[in-house]
PDB file of N, CA and C in Angstrom:
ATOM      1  N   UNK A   1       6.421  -1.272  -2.037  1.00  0.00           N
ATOM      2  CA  UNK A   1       5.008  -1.319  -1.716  1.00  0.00           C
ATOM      3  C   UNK A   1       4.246  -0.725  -2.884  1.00  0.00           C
ATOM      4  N   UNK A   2       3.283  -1.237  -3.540  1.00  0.00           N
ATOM      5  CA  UNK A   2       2.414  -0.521  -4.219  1.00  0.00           C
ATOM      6  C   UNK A   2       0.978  -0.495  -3.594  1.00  0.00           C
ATOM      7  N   UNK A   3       0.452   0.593  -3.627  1.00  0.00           N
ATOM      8  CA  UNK A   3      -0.821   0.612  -3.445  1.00  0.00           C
ATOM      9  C   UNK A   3      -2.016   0.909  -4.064  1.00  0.00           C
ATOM     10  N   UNK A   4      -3.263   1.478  -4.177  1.00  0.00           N
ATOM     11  CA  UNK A   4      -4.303   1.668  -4.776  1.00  0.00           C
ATOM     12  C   UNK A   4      -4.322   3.273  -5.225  1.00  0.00           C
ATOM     13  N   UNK A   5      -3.630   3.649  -4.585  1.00  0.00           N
ATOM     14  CA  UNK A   5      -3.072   5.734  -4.639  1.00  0.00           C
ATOM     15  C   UNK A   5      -1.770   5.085  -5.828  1.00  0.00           C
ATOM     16  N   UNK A   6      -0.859   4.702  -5.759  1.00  0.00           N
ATOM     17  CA  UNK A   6       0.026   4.378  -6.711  1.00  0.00           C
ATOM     18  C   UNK A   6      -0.269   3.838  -8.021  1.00  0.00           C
ATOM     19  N   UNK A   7      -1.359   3.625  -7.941  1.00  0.00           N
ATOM     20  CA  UNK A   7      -1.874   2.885  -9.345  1.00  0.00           C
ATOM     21  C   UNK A   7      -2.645   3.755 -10.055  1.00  0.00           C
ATOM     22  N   UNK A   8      -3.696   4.657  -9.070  1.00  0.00           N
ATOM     23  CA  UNK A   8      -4.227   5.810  -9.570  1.00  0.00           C
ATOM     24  C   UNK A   8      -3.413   6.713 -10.462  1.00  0.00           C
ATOM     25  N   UNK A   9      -2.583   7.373  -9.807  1.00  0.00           N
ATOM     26  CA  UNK A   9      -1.447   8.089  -9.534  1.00  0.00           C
ATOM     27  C   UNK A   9      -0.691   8.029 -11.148  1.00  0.00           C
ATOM     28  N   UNK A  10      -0.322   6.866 -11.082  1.00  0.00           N
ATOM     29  CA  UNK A  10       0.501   6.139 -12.328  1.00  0.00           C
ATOM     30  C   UNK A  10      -0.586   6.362 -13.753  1.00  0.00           C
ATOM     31  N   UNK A  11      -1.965   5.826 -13.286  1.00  0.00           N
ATOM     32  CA  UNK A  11      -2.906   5.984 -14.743  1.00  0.00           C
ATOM     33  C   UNK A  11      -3.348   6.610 -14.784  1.00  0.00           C
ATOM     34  N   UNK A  12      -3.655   8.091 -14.016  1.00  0.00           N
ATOM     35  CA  UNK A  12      -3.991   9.166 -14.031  1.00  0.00           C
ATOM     36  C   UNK A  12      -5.339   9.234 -13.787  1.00  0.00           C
ATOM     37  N   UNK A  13      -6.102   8.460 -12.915  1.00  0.00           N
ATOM     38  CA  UNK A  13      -7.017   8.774 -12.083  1.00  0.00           C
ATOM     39  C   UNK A  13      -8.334   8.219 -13.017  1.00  0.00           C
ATOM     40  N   UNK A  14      -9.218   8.555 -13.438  1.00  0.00           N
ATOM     41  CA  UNK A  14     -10.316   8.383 -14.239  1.00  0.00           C
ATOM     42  C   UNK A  14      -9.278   8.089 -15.642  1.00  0.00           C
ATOM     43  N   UNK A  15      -8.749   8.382 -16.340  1.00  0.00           N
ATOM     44  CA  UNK A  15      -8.231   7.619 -17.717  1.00  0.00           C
ATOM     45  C   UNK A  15      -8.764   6.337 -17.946  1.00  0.00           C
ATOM     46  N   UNK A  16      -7.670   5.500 -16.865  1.00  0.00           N
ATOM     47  CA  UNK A  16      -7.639   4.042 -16.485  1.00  0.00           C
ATOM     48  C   UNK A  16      -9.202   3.518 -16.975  1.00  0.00           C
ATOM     49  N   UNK A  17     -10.096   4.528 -16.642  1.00  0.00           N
ATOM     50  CA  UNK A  17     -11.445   3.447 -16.982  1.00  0.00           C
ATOM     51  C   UNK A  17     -12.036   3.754 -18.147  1.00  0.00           C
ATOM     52  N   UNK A  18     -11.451   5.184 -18.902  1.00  0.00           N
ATOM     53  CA  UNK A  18     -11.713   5.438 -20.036  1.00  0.00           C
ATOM     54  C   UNK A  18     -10.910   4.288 -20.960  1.00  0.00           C
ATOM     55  N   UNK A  19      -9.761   3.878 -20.602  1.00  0.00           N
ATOM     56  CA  UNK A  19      -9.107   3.039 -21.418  1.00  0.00           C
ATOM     57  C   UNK A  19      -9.427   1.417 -20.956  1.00  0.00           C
ATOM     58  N   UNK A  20      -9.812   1.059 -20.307  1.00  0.00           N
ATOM     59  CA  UNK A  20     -10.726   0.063 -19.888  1.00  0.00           C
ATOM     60  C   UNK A  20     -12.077  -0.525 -20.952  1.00  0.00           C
ATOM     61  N   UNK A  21     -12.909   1.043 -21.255  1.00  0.00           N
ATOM     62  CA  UNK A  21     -13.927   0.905 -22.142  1.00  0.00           C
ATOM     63  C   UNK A  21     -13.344   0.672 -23.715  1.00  0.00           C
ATOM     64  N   UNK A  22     -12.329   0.976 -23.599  1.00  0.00           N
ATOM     65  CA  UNK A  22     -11.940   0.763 -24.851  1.00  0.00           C
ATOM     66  C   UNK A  22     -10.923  -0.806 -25.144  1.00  0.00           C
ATOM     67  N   UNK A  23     -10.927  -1.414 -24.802  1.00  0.00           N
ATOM     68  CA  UNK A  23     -10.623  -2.802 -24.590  1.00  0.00           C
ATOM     69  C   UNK A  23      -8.909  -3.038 -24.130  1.00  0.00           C
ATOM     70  N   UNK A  24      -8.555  -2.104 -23.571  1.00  0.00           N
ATOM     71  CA  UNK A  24      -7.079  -1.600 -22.983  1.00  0.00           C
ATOM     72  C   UNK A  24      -6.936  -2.226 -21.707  1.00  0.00           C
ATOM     73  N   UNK A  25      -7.490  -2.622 -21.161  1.00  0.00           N
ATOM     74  CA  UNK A  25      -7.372  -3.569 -19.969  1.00  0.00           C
ATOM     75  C   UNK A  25      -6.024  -4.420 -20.268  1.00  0.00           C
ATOM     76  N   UNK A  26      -5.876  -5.346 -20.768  1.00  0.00           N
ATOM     77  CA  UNK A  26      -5.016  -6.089 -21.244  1.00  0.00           C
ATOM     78  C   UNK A  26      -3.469  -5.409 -21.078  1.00  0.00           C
ATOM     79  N   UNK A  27      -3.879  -4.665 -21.683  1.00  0.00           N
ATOM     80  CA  UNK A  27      -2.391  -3.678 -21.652  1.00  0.00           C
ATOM     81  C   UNK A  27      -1.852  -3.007 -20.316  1.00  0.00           C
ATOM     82  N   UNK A  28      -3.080  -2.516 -19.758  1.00  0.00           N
ATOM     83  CA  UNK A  28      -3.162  -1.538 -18.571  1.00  0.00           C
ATOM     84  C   UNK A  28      -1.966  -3.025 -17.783  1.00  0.00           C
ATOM     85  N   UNK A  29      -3.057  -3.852 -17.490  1.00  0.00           N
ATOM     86  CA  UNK A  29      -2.408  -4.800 -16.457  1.00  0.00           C
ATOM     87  C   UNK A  29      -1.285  -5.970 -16.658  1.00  0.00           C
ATOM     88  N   UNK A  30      -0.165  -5.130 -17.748  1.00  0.00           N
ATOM     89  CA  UNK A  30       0.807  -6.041 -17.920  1.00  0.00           C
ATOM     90  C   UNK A  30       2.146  -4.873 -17.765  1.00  0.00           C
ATOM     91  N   UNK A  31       1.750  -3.582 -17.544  1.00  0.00           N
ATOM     92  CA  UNK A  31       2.427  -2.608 -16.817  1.00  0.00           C
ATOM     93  C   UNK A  31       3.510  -3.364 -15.175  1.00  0.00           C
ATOM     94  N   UNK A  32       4.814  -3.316 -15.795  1.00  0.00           N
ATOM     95  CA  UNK A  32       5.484  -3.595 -14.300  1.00  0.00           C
ATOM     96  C   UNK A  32       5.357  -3.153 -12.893  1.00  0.00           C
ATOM     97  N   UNK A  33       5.358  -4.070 -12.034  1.00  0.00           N
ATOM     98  CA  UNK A  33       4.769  -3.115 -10.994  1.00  0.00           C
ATOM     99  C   UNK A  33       6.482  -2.435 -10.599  1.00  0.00           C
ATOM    100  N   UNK A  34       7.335  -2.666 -10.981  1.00  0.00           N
ATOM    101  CA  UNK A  34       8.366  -1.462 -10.406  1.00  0.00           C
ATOM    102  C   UNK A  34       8.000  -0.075 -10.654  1.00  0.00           C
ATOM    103  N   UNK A  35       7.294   0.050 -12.265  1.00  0.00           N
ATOM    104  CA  UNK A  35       7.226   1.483 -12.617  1.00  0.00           C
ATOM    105  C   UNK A  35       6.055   2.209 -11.830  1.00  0.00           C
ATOM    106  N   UNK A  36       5.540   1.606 -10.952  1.00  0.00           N
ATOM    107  CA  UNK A  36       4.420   2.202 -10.148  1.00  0.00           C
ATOM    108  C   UNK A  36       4.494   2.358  -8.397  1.00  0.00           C
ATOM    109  N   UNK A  37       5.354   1.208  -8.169  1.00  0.00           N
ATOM    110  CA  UNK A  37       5.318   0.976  -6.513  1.00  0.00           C
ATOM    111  C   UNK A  37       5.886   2.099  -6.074  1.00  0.00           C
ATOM    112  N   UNK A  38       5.758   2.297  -4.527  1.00  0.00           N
ATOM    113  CA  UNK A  38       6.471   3.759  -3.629  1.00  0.00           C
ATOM    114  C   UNK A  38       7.503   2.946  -3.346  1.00  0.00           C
ATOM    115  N   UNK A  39       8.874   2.977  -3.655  1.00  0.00           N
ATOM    116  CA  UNK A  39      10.383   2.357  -3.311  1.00  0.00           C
ATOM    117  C   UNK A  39      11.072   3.317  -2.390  1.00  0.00           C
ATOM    118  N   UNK A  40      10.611   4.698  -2.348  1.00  0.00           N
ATOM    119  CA  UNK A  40      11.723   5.243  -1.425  1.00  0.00           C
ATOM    120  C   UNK A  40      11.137   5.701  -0.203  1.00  0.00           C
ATOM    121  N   UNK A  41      12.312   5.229   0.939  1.00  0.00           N
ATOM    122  CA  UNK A  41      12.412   5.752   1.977  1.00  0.00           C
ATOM    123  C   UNK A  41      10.964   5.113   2.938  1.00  0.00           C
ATOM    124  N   UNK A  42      10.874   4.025   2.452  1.00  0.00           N
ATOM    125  CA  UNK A  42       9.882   2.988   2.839  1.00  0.00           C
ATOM    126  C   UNK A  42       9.726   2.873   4.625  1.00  0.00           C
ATOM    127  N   UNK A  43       8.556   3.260   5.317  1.00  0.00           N
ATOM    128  CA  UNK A  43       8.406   3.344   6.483  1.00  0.00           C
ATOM    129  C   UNK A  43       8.033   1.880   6.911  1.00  0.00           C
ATOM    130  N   UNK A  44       8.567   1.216   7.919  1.00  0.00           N
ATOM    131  CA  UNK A  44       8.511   0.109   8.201  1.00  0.00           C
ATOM    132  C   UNK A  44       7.566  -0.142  10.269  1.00  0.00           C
ATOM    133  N   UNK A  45       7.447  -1.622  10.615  1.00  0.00           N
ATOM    134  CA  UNK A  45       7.034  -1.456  11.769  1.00  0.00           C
ATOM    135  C   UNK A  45       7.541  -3.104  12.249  1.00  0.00           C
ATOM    136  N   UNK A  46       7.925  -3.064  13.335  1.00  0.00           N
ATOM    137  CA  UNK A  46       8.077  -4.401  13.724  1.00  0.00           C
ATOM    138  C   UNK A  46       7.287  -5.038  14.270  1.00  0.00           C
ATOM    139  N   UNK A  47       7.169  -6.467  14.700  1.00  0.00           N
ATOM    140  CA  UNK A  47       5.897  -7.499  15.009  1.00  0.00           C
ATOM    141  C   UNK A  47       5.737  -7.131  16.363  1.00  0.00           C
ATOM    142  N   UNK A  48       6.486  -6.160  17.116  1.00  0.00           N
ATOM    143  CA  UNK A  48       6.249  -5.942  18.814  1.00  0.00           C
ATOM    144  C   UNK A  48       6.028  -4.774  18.864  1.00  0.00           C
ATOM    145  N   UNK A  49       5.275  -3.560  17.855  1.00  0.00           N
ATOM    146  CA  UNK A  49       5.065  -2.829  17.571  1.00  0.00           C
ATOM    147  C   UNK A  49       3.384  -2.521  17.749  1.00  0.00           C
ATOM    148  N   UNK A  50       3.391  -1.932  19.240  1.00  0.00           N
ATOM    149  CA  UNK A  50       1.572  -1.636  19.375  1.00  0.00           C
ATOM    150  C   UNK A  50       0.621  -0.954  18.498  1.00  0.00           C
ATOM    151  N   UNK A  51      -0.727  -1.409  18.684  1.00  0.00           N
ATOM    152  CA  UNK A  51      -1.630  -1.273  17.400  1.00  0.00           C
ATOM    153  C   UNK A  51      -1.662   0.515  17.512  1.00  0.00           C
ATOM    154  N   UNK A  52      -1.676   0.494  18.703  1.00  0.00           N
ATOM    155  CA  UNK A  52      -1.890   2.222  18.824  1.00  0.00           C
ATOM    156  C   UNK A  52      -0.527   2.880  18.194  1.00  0.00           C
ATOM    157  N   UNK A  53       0.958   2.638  18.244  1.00  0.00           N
ATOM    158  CA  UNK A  53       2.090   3.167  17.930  1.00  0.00           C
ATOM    159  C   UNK A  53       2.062   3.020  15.925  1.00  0.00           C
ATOM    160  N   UNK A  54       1.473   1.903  15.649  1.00  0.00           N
ATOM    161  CA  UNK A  54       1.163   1.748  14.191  1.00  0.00           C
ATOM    162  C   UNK A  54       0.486   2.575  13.364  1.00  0.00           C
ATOM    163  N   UNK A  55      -1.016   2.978  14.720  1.00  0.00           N
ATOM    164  CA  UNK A  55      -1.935   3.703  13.919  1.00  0.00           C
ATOM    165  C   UNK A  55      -1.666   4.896  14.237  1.00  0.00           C
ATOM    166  N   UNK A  56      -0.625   5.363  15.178  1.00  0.00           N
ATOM    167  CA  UNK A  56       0.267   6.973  14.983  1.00  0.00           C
ATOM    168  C   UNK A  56       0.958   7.441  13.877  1.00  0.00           C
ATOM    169  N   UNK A  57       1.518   6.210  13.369  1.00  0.00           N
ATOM    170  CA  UNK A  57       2.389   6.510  12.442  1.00  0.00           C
ATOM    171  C   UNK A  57       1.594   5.993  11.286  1.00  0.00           C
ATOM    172  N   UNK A  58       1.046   5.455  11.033  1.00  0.00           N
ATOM    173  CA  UNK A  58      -0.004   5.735   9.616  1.00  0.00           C
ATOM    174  C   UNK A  58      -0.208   6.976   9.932  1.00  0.00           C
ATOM    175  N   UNK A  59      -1.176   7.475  10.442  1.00  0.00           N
ATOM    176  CA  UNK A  59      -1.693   9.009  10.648  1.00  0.00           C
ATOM    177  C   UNK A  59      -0.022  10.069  10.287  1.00  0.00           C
ATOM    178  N   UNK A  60       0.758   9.581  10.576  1.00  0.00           N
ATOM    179  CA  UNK A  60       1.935  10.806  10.785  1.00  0.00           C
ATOM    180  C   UNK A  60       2.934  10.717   9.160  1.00  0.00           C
ATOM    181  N   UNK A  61       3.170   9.787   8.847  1.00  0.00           N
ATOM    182  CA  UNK A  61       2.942   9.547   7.504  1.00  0.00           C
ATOM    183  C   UNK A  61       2.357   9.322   6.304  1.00  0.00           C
ATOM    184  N   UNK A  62       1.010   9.723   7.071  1.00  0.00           N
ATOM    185  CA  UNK A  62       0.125   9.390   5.918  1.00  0.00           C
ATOM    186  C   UNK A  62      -0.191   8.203   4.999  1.00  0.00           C
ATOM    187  N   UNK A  63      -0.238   7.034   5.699  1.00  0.00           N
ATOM    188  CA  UNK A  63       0.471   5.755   4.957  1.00  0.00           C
ATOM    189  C   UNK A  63      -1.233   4.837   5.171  1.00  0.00           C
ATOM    190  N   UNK A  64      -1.333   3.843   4.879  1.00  0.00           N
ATOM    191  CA  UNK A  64      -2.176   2.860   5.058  1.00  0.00           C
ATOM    192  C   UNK A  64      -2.023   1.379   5.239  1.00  0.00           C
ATOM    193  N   UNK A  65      -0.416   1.367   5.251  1.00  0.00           N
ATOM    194  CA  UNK A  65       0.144  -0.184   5.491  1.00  0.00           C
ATOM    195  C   UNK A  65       1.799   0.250   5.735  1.00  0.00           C
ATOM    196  N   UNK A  66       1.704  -0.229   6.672  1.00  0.00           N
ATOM    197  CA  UNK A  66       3.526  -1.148   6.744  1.00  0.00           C
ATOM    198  C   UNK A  66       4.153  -2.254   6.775  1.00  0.00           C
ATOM    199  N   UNK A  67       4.835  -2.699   6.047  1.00  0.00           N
ATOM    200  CA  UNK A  67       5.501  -4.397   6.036  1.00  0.00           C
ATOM    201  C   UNK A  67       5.939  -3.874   7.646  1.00  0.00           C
ATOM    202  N   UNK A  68       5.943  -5.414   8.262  1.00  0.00           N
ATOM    203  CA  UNK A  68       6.275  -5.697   9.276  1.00  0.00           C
ATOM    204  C   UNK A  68       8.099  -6.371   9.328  1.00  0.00           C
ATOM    205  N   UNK A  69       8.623  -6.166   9.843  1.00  0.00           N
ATOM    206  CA  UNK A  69      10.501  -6.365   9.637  1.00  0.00           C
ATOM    207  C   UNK A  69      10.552  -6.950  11.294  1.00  0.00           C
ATOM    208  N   UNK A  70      10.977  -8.200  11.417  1.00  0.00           N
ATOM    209  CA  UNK A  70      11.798  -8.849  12.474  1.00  0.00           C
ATOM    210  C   UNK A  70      13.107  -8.680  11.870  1.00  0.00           C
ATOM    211  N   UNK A  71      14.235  -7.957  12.260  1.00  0.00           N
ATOM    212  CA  UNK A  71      15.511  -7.465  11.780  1.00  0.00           C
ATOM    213  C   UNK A  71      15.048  -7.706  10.580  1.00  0.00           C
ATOM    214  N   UNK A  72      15.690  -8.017   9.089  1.00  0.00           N
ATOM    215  CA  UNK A  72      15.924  -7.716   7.876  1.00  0.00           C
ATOM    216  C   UNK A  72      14.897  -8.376   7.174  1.00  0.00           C
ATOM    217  N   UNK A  73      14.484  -9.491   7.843  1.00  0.00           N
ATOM    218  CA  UNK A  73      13.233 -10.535   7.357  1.00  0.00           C
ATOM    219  C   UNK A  73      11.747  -9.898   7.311  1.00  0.00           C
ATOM    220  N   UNK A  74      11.244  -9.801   5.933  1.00  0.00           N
ATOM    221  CA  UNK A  74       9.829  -9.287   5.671  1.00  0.00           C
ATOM    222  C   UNK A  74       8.819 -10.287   6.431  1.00  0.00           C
ATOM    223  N   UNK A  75       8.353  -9.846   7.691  1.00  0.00           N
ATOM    224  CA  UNK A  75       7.257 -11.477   8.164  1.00  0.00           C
ATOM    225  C   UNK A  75       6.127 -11.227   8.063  1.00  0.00           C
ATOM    226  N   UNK A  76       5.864  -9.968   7.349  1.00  0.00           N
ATOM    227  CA  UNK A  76       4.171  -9.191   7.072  1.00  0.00           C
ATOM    228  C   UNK A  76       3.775  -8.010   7.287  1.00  0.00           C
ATOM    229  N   UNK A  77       2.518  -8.233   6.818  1.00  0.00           N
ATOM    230  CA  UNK A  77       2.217  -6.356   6.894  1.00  0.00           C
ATOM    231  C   UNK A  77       1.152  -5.789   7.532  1.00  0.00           C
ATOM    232  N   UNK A  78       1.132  -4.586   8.041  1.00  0.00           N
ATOM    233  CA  UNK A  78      -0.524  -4.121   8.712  1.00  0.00           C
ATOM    234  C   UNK A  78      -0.741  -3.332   8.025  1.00  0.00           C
ATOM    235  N   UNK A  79      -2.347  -3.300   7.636  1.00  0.00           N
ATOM    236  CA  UNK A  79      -2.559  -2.618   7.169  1.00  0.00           C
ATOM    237  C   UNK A  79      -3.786  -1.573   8.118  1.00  0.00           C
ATOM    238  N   UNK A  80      -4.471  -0.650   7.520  1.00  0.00           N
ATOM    239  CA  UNK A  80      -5.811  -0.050   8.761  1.00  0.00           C
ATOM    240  C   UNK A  80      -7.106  -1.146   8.792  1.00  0.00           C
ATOM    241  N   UNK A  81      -7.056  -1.526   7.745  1.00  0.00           N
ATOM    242  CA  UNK A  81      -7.932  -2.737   7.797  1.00  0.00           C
ATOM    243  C   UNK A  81      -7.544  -3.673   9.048  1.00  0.00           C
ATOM    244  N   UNK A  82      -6.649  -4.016   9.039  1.00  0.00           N
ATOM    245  CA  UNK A  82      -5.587  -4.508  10.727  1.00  0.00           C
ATOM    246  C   UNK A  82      -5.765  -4.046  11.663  1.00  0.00           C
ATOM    247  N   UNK A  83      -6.144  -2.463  11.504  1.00  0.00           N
ATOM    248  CA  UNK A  83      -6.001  -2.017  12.816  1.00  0.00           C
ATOM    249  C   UNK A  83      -7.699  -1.724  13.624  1.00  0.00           C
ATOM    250  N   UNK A  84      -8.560  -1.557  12.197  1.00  0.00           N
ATOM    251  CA  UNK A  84      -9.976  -1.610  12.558  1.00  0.00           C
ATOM    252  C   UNK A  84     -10.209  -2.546  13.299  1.00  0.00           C
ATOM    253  N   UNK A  85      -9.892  -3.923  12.370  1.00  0.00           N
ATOM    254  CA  UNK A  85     -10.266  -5.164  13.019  1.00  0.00           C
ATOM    255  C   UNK A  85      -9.968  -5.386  14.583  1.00  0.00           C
ATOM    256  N   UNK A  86      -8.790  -4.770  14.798  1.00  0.00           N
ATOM    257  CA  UNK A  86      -8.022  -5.393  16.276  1.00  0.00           C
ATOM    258  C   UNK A  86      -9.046  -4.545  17.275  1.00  0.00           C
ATOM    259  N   UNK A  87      -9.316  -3.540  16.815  1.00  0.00           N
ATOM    260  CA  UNK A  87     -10.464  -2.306  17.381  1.00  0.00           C
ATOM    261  C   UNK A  87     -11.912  -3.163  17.765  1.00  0.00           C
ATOM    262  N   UNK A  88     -12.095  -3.386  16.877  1.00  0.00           N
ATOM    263  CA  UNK A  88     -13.691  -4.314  16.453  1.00  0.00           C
ATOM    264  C   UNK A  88     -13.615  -5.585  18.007  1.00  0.00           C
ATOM    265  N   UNK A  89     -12.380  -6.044  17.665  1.00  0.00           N
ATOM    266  CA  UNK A  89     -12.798  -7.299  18.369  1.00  0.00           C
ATOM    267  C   UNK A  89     -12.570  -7.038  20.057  1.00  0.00           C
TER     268      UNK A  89
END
């Protein structure tokens, strides 16, 4: 999973746009995403997995998305944006 904290994280927060102004863009975004993504110990949720039990465990891990796993098969992900929405409607 990579996220928007992982990318920060990786370019060190405000840098990224100091090196941006300086025509480093190019470079910035040809960075692999292995050397940035969160790989360990990856918290997961399954597709029969209630919106309320999801948005416990964001809160309890501190997380903002989980791929969704029917046994071993990736079939998608929620994110809080997911969970607002399901709220909303």
């Amino acid at each position: 999973i990579i996220t928007a904290t992982d990318i920060m994280k990786y370019l060190g927060g405000g840098r990224v746009f100091a090196d941006m102004e300086q025509g480093k863009a190019d470079e910035i975004l040809m960075i692999p995403v292995r050397e940035i993504m969160t790989a360990a110990d990856i918290k997961t949720v399954t597709s029969s997995t209630s919106v309320a039990d999801a948005a416990k465990l964001m809160l309890e891990y501190g997380v903002g998305v989980f791929p969704v796993l029917d046994g071993d098969e990736l079939s998608g992900i929620v994110t809080e944006f997911d969970l607002v929405k399901a709220l909303a409607e």
